[in-house]
Protein backbone atom coordinates (compact mmCIF):
# COMPACT_ATOMS: atom_id res chain seq x y z
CA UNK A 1 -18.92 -25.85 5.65
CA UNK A 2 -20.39 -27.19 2.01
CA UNK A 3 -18.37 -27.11 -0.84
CA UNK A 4 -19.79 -24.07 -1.85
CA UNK A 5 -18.99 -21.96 0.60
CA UNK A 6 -15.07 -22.95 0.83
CA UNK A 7 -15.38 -22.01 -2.98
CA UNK A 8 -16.45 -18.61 -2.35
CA UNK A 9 -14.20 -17.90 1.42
CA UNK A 10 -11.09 -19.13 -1.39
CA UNK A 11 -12.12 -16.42 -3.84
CA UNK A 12 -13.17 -13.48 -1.83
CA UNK A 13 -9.44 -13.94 0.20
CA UNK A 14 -7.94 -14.24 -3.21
CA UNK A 15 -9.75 -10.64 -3.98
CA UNK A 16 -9.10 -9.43 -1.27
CA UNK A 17 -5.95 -9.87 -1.15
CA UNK A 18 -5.11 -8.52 -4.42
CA UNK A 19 -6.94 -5.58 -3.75
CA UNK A 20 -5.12 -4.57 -0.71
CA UNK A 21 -2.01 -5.44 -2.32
CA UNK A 22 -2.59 -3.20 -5.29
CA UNK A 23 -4.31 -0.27 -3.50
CA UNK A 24 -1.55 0.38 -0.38
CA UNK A 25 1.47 1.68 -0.06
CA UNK A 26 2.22 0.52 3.06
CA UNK A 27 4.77 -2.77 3.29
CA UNK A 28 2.67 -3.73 6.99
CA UNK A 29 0.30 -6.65 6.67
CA UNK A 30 -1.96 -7.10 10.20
CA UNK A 31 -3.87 -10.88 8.89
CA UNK A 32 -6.31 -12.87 10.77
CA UNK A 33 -7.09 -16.30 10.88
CA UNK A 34 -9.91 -17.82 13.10
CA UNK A 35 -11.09 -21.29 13.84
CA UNK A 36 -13.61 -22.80 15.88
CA UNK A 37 -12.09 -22.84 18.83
CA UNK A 38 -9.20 -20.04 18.52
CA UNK A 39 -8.00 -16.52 17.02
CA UNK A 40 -4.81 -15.82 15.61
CA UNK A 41 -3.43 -12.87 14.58
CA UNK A 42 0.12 -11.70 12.65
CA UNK A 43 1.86 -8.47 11.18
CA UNK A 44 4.27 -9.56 7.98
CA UNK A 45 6.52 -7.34 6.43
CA UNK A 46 6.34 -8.06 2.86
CA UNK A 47 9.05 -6.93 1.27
CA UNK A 48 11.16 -9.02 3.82
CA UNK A 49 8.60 -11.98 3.84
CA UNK A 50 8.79 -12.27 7.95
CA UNK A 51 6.42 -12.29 10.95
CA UNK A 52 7.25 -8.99 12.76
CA UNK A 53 4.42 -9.63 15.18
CA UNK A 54 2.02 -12.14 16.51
CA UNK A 55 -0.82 -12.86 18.92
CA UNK A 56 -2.89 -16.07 20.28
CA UNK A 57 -5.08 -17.41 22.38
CA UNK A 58 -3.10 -20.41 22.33
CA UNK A 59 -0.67 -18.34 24.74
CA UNK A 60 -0.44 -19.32 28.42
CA UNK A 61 -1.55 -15.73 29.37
CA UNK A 62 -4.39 -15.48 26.89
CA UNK A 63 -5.44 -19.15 28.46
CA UNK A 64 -5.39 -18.05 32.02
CA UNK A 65 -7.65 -14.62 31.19
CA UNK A 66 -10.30 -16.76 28.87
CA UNK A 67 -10.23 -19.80 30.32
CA UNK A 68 -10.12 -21.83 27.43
CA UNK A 69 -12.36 -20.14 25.87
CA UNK A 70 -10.18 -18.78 23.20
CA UNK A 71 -13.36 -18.98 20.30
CA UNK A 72 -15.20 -15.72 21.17
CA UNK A 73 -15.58 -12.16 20.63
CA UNK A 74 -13.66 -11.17 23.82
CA UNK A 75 -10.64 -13.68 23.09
CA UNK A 76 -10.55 -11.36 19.94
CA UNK A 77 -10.76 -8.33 21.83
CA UNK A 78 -7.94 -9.54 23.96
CA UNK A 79 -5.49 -11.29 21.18
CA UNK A 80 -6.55 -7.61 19.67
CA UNK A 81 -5.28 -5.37 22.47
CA UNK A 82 -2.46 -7.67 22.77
CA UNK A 83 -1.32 -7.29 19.61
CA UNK A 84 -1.20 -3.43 19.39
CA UNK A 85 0.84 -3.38 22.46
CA UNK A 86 3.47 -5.06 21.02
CA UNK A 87 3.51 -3.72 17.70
CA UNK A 88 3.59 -0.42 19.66
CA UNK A 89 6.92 -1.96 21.80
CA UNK A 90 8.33 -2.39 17.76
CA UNK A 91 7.69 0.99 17.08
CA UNK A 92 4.55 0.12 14.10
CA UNK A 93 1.98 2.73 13.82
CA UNK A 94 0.09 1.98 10.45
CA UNK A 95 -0.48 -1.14 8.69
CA UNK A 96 -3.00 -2.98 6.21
CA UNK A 97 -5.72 -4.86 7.58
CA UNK A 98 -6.22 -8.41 5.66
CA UNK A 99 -9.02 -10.11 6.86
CA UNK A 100 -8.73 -12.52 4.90
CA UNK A 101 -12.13 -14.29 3.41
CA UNK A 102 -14.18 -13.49 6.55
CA UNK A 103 -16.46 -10.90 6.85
CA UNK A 104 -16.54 -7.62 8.80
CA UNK A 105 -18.68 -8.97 11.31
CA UNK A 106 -18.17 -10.25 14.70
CA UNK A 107 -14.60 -12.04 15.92
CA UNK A 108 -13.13 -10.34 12.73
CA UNK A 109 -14.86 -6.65 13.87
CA UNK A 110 -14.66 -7.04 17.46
CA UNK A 111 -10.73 -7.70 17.25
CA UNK A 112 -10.61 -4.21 14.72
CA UNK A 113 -11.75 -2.34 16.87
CA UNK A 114 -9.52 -3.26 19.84
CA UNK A 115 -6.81 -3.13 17.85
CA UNK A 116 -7.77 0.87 16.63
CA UNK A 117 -8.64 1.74 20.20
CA UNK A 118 -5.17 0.63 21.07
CA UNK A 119 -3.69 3.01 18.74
CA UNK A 120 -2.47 0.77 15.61
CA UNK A 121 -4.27 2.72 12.27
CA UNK A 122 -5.25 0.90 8.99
């Protein structure tokens, strides 16, 4: 990634942020945070500051299903799915969906929509 680009992922997460901040009422955060190889996926409560919720592909289940193969648009799907069941176990319907710098577009879309088919709303 050039230098460029990390200037402008650090400013649109900064905007985003803000905006999502400003705009909901809701005290749910669902983030995402992807690298190369792996997706990772949280709901904070921010009034209380603390991780209510949380979802890997570093897992041992999520590595037996993919395999290792925790970089793609199905480990998304999965950490995704996984994630909405438990949030369902906690009893969280709604949250805010921060996706941080990264665009709407494929890991970062692919686990949306598994997570809304699953039944969590943002």
């Amino acid at each position: 990634m050039s230098a460029k680009s990390k200037i402008l992922l650090i400013r649109r997460k900064s905007r985003n942020r803000f905006r999502l901040k400003s705009n909901s009422t809701l005290d749910l955060r669902l983030t995402v945070f992807r690298s190369n190889a792996n997706f990772y996926s949280q709901i904070i409560d921010e009034k209380k500051g603390i991780t209510l919720v949380s979802a890997s592909t570093l897992e041992k289940d999520m590595k037996k299903k993919l395999k290792d193969k925790g970089g793609d648009k199905n480990a998304a799907e999965l950490v995704g799915a996984e994630l909405a069941k438990r949030a369902d176990k906690k009893g969280i319907k709604n949250v805010y969906f921060d996706r941080g710098g990264y665009l709407y577009h494929g890991r970062v879309k692919a686990f949306a929509e598994a997570v809304r088919k699953e039944g969590l709303k943002f």
